[in-house]
PDB file of N, CA and C in Angstrom:
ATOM      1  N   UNK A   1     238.615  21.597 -40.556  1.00  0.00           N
ATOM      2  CA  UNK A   1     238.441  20.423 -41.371  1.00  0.00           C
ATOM      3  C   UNK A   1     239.514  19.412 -41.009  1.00  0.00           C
ATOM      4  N   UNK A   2     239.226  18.382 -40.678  1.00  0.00           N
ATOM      5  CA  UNK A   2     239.943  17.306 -40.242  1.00  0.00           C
ATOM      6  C   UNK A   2     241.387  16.524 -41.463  1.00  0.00           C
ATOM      7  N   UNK A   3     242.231  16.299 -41.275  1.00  0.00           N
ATOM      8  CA  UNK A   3     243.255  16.127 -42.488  1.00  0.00           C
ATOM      9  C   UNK A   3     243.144  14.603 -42.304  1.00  0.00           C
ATOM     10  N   UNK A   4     243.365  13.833 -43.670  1.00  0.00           N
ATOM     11  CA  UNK A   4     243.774  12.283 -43.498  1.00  0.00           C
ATOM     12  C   UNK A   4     245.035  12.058 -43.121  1.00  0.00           C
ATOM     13  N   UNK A   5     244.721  11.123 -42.140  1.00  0.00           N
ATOM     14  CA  UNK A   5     246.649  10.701 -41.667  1.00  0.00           C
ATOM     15  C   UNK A   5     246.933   9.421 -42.711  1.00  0.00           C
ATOM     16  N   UNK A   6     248.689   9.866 -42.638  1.00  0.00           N
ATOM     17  CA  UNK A   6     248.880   8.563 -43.400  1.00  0.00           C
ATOM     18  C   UNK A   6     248.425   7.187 -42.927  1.00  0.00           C
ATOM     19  N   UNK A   7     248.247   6.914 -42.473  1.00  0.00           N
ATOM     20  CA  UNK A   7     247.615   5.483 -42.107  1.00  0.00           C
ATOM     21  C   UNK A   7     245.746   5.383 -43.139  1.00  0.00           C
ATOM     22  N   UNK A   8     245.433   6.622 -43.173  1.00  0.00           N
ATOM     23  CA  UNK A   8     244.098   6.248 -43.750  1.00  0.00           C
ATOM     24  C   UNK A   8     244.497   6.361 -45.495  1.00  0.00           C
ATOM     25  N   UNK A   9     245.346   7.062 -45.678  1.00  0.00           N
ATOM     26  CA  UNK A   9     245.730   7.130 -47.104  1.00  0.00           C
ATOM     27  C   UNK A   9     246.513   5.631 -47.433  1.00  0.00           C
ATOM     28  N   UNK A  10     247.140   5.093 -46.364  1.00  0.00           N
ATOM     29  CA  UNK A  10     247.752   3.595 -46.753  1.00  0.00           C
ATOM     30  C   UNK A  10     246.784   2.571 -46.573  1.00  0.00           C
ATOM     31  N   UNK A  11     245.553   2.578 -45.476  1.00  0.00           N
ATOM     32  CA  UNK A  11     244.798   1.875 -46.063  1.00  0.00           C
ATOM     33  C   UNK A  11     243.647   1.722 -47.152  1.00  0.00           C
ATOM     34  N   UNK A  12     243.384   3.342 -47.447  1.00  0.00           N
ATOM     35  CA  UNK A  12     242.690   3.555 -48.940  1.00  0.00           C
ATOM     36  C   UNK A  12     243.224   2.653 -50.091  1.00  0.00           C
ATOM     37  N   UNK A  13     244.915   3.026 -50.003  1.00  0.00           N
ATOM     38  CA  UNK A  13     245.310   2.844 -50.988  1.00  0.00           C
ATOM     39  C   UNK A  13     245.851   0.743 -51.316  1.00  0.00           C
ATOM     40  N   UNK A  14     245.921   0.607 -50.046  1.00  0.00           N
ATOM     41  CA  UNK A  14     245.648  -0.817 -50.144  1.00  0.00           C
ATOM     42  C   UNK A  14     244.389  -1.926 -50.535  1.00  0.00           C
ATOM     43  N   UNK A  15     243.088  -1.303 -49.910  1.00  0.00           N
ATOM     44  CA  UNK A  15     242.252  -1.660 -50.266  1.00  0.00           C
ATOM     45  C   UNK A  15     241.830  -1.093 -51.636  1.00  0.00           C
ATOM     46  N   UNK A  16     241.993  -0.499 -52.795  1.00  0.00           N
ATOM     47  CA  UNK A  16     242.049  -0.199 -54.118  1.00  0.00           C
ATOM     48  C   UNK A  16     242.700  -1.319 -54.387  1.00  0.00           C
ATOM     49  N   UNK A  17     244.201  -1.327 -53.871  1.00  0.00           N
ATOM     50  CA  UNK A  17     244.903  -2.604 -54.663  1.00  0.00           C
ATOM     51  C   UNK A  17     244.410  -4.049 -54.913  1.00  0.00           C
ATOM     52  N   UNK A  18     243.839  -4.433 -53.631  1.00  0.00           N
ATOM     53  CA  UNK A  18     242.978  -5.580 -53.396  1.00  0.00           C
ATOM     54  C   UNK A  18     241.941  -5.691 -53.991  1.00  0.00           C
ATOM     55  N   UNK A  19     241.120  -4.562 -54.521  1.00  0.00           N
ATOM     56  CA  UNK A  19     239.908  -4.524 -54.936  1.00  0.00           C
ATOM     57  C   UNK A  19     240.158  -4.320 -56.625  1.00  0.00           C
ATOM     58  N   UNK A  20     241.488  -3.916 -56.985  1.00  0.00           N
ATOM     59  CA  UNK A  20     241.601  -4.394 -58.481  1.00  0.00           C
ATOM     60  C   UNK A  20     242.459  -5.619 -58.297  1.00  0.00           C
ATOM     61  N   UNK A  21     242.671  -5.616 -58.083  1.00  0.00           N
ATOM     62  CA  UNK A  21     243.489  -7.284 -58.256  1.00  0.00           C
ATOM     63  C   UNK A  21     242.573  -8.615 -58.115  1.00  0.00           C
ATOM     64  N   UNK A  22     241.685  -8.641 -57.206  1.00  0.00           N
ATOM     65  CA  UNK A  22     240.738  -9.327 -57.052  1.00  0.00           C
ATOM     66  C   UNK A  22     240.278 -10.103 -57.988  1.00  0.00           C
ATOM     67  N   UNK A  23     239.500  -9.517 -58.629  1.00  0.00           N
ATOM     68  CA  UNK A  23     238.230  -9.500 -60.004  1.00  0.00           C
ATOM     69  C   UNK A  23     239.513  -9.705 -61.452  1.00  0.00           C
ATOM     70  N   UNK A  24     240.401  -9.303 -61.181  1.00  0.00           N
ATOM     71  CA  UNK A  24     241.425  -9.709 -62.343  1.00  0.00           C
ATOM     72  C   UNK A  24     242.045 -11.186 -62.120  1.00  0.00           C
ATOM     73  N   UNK A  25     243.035 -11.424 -61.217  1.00  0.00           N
ATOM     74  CA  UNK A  25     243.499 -12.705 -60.728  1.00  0.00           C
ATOM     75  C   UNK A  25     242.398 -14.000 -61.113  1.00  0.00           C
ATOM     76  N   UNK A  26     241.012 -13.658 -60.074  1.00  0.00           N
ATOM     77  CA  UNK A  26     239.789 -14.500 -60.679  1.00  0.00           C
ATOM     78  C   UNK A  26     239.470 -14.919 -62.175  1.00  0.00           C
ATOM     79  N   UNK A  27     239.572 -13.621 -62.750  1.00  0.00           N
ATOM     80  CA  UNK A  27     239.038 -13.693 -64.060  1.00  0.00           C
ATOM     81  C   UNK A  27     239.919 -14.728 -64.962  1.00  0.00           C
ATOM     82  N   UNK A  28     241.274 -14.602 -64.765  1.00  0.00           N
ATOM     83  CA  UNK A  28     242.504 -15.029 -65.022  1.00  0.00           C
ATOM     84  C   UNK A  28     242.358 -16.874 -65.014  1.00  0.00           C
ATOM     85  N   UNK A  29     241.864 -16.824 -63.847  1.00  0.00           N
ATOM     86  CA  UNK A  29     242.420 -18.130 -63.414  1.00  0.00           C
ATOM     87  C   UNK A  29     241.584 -19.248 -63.492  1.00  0.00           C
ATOM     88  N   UNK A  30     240.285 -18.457 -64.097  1.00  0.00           N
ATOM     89  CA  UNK A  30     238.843 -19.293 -64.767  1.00  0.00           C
ATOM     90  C   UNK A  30     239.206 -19.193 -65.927  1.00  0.00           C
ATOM     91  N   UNK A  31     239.664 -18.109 -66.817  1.00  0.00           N
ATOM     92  CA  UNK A  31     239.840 -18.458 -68.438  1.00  0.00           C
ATOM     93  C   UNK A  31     240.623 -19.136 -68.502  1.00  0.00           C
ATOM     94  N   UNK A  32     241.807 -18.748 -67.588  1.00  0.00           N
ATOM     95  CA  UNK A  32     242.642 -20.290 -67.704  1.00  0.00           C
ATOM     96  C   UNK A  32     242.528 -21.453 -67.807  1.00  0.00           C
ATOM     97  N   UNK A  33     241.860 -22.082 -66.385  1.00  0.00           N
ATOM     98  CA  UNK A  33     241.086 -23.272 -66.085  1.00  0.00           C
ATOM     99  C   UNK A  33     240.387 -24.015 -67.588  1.00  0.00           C
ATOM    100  N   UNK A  34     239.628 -22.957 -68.067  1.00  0.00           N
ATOM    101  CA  UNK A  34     238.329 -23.018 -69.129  1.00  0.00           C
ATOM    102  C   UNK A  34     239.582 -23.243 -70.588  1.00  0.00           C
ATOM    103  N   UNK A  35     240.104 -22.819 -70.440  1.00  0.00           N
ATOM    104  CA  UNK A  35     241.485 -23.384 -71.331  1.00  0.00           C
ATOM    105  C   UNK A  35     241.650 -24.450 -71.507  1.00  0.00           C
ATOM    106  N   UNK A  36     242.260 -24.933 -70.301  1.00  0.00           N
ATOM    107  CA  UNK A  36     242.719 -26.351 -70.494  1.00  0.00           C
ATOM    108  C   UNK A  36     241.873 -27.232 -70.585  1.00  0.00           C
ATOM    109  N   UNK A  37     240.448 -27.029 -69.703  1.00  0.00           N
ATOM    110  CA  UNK A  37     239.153 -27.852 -70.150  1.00  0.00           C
ATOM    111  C   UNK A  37     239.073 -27.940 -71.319  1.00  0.00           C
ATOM    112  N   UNK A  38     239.213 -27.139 -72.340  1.00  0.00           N
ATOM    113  CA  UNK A  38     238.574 -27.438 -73.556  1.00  0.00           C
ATOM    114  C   UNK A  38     239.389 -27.029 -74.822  1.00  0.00           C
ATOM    115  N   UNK A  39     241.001 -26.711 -74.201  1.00  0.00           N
ATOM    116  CA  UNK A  39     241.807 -26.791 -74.989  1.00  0.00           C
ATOM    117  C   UNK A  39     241.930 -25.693 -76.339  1.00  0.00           C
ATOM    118  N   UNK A  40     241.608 -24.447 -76.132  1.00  0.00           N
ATOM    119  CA  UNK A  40     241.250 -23.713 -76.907  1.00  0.00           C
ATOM    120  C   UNK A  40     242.547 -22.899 -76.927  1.00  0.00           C
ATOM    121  N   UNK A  41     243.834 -22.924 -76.795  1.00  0.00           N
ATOM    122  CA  UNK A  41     244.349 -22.138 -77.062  1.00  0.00           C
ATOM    123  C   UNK A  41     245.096 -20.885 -76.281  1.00  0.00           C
ATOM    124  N   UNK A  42     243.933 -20.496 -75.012  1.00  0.00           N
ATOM    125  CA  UNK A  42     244.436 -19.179 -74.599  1.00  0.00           C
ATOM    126  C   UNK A  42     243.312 -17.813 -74.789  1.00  0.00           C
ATOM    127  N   UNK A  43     242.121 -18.796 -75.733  1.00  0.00           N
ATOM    128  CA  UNK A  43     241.205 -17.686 -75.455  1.00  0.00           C
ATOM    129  C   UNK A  43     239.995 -17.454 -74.501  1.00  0.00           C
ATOM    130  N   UNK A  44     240.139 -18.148 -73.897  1.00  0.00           N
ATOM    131  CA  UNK A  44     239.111 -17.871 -72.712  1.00  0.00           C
ATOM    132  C   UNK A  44     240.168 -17.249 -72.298  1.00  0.00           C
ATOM    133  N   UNK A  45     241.167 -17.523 -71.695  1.00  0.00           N
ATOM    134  CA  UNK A  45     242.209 -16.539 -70.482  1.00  0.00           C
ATOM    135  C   UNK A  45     241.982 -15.310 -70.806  1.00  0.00           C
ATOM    136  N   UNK A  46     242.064 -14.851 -72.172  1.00  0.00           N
ATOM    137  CA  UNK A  46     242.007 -13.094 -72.854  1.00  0.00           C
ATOM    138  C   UNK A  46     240.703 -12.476 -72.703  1.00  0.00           C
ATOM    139  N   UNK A  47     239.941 -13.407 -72.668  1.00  0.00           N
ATOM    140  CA  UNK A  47     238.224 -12.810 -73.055  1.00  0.00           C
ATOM    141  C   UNK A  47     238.255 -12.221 -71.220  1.00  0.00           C
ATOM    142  N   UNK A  48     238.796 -13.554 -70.429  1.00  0.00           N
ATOM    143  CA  UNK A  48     238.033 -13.396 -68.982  1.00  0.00           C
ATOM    144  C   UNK A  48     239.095 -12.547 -68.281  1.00  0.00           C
ATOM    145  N   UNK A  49     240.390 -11.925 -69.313  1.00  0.00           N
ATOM    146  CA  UNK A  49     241.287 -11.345 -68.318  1.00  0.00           C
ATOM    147  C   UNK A  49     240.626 -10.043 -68.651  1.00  0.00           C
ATOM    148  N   UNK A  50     240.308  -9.403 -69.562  1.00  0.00           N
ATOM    149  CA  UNK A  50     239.492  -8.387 -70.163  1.00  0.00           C
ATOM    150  C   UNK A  50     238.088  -8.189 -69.845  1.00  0.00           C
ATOM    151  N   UNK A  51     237.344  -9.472 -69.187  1.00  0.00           N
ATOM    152  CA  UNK A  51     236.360  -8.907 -67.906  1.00  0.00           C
ATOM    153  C   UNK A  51     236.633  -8.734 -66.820  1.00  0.00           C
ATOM    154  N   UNK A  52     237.712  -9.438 -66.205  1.00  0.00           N
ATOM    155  CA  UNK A  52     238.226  -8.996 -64.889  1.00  0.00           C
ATOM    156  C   UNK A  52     238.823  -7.484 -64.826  1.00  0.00           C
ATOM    157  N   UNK A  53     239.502  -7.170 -65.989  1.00  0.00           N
ATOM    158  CA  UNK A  53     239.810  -5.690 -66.135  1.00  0.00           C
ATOM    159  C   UNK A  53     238.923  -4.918 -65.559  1.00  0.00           C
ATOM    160  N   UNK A  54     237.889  -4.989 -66.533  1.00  0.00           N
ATOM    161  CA  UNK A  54     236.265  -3.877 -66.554  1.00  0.00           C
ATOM    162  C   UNK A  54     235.738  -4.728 -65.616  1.00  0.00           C
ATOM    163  N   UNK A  55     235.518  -5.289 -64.692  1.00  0.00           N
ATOM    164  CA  UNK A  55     234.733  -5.407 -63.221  1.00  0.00           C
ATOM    165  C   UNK A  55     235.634  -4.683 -62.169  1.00  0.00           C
ATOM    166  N   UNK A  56     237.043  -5.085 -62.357  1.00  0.00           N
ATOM    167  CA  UNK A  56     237.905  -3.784 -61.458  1.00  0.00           C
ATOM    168  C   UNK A  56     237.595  -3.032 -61.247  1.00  0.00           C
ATOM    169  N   UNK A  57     237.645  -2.179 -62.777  1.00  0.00           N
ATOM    170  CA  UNK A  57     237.381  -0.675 -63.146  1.00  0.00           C
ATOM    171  C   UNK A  57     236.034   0.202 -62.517  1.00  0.00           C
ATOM    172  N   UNK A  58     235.041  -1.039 -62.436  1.00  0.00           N
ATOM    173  CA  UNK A  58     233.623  -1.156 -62.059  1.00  0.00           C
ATOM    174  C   UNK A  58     233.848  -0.810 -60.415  1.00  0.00           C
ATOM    175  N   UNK A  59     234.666  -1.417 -60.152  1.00  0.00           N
ATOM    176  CA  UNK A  59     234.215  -1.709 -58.054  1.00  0.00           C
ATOM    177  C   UNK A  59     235.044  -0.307 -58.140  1.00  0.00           C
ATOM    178  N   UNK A  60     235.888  -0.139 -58.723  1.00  0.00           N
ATOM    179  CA  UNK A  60     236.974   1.013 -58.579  1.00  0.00           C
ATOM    180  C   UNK A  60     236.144   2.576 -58.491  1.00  0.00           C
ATOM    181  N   UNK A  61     235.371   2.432 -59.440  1.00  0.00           N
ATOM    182  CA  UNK A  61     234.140   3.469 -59.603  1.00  0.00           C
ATOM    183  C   UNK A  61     233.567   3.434 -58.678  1.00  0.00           C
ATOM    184  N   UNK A  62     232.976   2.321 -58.407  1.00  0.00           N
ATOM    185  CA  UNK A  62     231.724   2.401 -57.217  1.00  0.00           C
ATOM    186  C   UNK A  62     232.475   2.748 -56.428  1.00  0.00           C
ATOM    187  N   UNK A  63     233.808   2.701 -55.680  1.00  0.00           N
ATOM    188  CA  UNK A  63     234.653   3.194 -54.410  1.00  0.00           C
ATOM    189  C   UNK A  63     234.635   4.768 -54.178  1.00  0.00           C
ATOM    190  N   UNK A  64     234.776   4.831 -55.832  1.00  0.00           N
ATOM    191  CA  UNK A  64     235.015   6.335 -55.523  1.00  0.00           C
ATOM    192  C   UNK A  64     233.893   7.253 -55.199  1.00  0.00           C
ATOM    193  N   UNK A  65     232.469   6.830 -56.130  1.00  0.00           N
ATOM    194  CA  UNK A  65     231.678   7.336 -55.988  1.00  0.00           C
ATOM    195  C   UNK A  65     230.733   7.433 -54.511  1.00  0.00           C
ATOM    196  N   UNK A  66     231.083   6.510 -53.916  1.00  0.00           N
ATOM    197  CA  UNK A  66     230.517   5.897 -52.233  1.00  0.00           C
ATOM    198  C   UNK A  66     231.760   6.490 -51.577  1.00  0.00           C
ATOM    199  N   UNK A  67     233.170   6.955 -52.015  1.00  0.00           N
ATOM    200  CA  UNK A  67     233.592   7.793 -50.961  1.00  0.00           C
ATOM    201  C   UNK A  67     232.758   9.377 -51.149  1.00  0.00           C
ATOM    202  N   UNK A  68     232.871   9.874 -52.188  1.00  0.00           N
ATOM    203  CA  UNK A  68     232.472  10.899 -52.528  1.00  0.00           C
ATOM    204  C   UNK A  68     230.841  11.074 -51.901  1.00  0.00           C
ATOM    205  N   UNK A  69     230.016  10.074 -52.130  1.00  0.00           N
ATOM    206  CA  UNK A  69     228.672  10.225 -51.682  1.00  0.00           C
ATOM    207  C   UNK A  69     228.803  10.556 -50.079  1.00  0.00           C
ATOM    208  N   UNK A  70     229.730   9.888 -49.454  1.00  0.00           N
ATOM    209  CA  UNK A  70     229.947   9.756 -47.886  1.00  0.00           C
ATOM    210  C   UNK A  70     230.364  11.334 -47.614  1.00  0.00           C
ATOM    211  N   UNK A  71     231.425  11.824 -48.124  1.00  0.00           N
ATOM    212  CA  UNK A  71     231.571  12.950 -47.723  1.00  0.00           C
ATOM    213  C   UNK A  71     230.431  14.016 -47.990  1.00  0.00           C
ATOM    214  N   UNK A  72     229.553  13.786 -49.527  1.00  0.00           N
ATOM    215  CA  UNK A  72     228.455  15.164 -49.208  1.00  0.00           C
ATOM    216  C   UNK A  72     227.423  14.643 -48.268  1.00  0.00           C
ATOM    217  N   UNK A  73     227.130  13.443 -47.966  1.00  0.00           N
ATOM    218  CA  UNK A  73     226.029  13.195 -46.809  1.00  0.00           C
ATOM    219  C   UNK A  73     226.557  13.999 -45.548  1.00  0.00           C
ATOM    220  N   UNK A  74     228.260  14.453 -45.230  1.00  0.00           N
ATOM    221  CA  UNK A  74     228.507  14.761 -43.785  1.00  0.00           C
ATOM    222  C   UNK A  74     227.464  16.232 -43.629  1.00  0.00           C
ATOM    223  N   UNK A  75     227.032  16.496 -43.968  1.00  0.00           N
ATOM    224  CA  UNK A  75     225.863  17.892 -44.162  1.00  0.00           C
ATOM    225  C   UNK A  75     224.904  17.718 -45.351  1.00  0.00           C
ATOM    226  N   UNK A  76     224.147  16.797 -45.373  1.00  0.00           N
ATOM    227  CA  UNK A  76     222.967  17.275 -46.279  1.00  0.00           C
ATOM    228  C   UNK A  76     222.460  18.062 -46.619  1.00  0.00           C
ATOM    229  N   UNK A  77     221.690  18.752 -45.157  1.00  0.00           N
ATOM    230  CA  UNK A  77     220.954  19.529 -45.151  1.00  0.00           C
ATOM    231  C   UNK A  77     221.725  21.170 -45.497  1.00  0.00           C
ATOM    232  N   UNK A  78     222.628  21.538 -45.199  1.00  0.00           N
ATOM    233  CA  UNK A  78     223.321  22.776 -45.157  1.00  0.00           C
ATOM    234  C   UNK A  78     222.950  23.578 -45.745  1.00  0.00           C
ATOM    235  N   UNK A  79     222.695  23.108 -46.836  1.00  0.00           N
ATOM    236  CA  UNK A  79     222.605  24.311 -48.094  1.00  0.00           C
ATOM    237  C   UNK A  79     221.283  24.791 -48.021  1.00  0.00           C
ATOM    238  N   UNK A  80     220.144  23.704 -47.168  1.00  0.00           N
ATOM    239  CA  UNK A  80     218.753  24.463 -46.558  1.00  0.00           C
ATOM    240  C   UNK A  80     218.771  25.220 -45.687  1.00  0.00           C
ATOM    241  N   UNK A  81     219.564  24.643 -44.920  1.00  0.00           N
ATOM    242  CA  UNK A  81     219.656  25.279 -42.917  1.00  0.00           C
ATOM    243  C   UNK A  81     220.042  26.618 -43.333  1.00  0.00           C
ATOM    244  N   UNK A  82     221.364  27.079 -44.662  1.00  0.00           N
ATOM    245  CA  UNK A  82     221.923  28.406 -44.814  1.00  0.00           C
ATOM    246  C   UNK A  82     220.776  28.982 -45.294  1.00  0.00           C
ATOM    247  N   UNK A  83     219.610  28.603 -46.513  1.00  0.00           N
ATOM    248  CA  UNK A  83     219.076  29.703 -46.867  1.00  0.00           C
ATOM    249  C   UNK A  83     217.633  29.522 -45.885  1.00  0.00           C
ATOM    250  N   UNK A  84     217.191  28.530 -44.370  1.00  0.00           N
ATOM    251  CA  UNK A  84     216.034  29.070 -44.163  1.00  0.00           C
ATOM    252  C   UNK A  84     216.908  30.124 -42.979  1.00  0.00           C
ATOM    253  N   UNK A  85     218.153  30.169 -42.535  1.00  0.00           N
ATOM    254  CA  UNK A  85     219.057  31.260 -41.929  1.00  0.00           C
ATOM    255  C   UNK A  85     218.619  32.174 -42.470  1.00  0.00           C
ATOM    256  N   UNK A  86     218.914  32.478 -43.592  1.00  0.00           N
ATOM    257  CA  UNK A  86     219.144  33.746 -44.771  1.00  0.00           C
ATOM    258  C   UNK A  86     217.565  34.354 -44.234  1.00  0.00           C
ATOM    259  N   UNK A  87     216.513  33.495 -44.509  1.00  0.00           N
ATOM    260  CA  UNK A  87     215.105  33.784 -44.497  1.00  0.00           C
ATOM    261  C   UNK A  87     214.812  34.434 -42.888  1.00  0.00           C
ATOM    262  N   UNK A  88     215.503  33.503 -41.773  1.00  0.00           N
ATOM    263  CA  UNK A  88     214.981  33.982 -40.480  1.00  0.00           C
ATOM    264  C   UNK A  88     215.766  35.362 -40.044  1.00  0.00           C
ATOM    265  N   UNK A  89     216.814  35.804 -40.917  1.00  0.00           N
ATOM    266  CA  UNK A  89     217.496  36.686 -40.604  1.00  0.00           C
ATOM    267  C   UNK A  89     216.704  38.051 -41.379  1.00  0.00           C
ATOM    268  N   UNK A  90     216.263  37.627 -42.587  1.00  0.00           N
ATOM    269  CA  UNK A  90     215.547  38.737 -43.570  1.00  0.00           C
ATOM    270  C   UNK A  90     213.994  39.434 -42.497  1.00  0.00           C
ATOM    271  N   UNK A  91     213.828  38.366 -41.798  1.00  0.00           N
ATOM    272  CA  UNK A  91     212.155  38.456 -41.290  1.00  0.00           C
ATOM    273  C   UNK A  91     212.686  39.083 -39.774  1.00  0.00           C
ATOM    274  N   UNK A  92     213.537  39.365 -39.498  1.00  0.00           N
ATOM    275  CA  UNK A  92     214.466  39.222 -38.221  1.00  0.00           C
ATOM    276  C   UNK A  92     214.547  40.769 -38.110  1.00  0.00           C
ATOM    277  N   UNK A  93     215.320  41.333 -39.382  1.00  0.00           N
ATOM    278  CA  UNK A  93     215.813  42.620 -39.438  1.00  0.00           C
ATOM    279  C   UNK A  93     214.261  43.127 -40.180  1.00  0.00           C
ATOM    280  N   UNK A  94     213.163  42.790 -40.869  1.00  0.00           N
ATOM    281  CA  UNK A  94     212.205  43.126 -41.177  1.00  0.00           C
ATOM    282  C   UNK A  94     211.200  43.707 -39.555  1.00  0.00           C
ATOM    283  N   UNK A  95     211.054  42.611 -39.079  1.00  0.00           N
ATOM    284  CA  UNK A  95     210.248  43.131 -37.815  1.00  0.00           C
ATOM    285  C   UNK A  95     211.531  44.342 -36.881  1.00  0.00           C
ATOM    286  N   UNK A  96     212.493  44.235 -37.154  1.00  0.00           N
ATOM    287  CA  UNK A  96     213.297  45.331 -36.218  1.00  0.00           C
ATOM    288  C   UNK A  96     212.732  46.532 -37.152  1.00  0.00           C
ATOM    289  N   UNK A  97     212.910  46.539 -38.132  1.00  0.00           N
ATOM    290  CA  UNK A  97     212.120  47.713 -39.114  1.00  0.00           C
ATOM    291  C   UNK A  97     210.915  48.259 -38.653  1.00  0.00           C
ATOM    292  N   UNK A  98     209.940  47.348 -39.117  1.00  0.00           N
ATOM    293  CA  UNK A  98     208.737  47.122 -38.369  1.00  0.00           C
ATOM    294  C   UNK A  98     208.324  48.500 -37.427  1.00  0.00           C
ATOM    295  N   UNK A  99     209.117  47.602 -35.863  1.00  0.00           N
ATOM    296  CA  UNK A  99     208.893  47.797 -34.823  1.00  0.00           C
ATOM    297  C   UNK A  99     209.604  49.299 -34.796  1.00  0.00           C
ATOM    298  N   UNK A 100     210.588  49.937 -35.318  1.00  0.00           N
ATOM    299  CA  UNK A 100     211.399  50.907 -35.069  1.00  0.00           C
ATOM    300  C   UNK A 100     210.556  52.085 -35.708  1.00  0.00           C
ATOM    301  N   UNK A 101     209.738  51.797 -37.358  1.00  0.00           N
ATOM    302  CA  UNK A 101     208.544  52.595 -37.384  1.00  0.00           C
ATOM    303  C   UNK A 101     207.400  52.945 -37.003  1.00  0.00           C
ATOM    304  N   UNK A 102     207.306  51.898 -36.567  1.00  0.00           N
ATOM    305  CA  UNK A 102     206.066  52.216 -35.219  1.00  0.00           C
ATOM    306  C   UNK A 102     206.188  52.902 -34.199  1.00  0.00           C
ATOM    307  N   UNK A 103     207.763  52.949 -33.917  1.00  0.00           N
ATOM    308  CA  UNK A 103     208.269  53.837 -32.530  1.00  0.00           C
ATOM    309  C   UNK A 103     208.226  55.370 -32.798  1.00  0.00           C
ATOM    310  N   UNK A 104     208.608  55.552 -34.188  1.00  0.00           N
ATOM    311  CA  UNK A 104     208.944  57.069 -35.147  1.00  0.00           C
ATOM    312  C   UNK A 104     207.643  57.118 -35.154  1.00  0.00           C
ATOM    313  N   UNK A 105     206.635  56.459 -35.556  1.00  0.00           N
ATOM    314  CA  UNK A 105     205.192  57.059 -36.198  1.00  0.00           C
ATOM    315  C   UNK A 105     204.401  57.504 -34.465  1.00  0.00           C
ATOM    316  N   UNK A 106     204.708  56.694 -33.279  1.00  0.00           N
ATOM    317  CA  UNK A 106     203.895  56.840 -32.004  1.00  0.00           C
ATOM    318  C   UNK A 106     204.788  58.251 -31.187  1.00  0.00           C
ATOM    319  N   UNK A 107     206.369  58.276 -32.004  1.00  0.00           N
ATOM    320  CA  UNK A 107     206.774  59.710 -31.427  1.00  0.00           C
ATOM    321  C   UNK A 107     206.248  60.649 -31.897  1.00  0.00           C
ATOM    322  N   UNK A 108     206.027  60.660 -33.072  1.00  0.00           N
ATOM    323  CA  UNK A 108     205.457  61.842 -33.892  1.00  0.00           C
ATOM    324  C   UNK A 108     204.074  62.095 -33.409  1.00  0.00           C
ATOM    325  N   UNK A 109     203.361  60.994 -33.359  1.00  0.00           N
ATOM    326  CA  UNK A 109     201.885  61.132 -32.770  1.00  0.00           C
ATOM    327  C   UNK A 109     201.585  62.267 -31.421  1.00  0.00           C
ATOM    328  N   UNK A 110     202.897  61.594 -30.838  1.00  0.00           N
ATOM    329  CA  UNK A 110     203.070  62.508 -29.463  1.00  0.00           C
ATOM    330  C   UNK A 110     203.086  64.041 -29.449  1.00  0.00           C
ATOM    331  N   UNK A 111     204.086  64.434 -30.425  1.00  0.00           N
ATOM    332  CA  UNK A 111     204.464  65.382 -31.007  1.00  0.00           C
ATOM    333  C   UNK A 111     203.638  65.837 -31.411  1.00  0.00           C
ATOM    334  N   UNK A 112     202.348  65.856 -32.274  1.00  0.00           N
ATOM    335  CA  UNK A 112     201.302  66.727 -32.649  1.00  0.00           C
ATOM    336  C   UNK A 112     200.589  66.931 -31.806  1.00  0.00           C
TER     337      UNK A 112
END
């Protein structure tokens, strides 16, 4: 099994940073904006810093779940390939059976 080098763990971990900061900074800087347009105080900044939060949180999920999906796609199939194995091996040692009583039943034949 292949190990991550630090270089892939520093750019994982950079692109997380970027990808929450993103959607927050934005969010920030429109409630802000939307502030001073219309002079409210400071509550657009709170409403839209608190969606930028939860859209973070959002891409943050989807990252993880699309790394995670990536790694069980590296073998899809496996868990078939092992049990039609299991199956060609059962039918495998079945005909060696088979064939090995047929050998006992055509010695014996001889034999009488």
């Amino acid at each position: 099994m292949k190990k991550n080098s630090g270089l892939e763990y520093f750019a994982l971990i950079t692109q997380v940073g970027f990808m929450m900061l993103t959607p927050i900074i934005l969010c920030l800087l429109l409630g802000l904006w939307l502030d001073k347009k219309f002079e409210t105080g400071g509550i657009f900044a709170i409403v839209f810093l608190v969606l930028g939060m939860l859209a973070a949180f959002r891409v943050i999920l989807r990252l993880d779940k699309f790394r995670f999906a990536k790694n069980r796609k590296a073998d899809p199939d496996a868990k078939l390939r092992a049990k039609m194995e299991a199956v060609l091996k059962e039918r495998k040692d079945a005909d060696t059976r088979a064939k090995e009583q047929a050998a006992r039943s055509a010695d014996e034949v001889e034999e009488w």
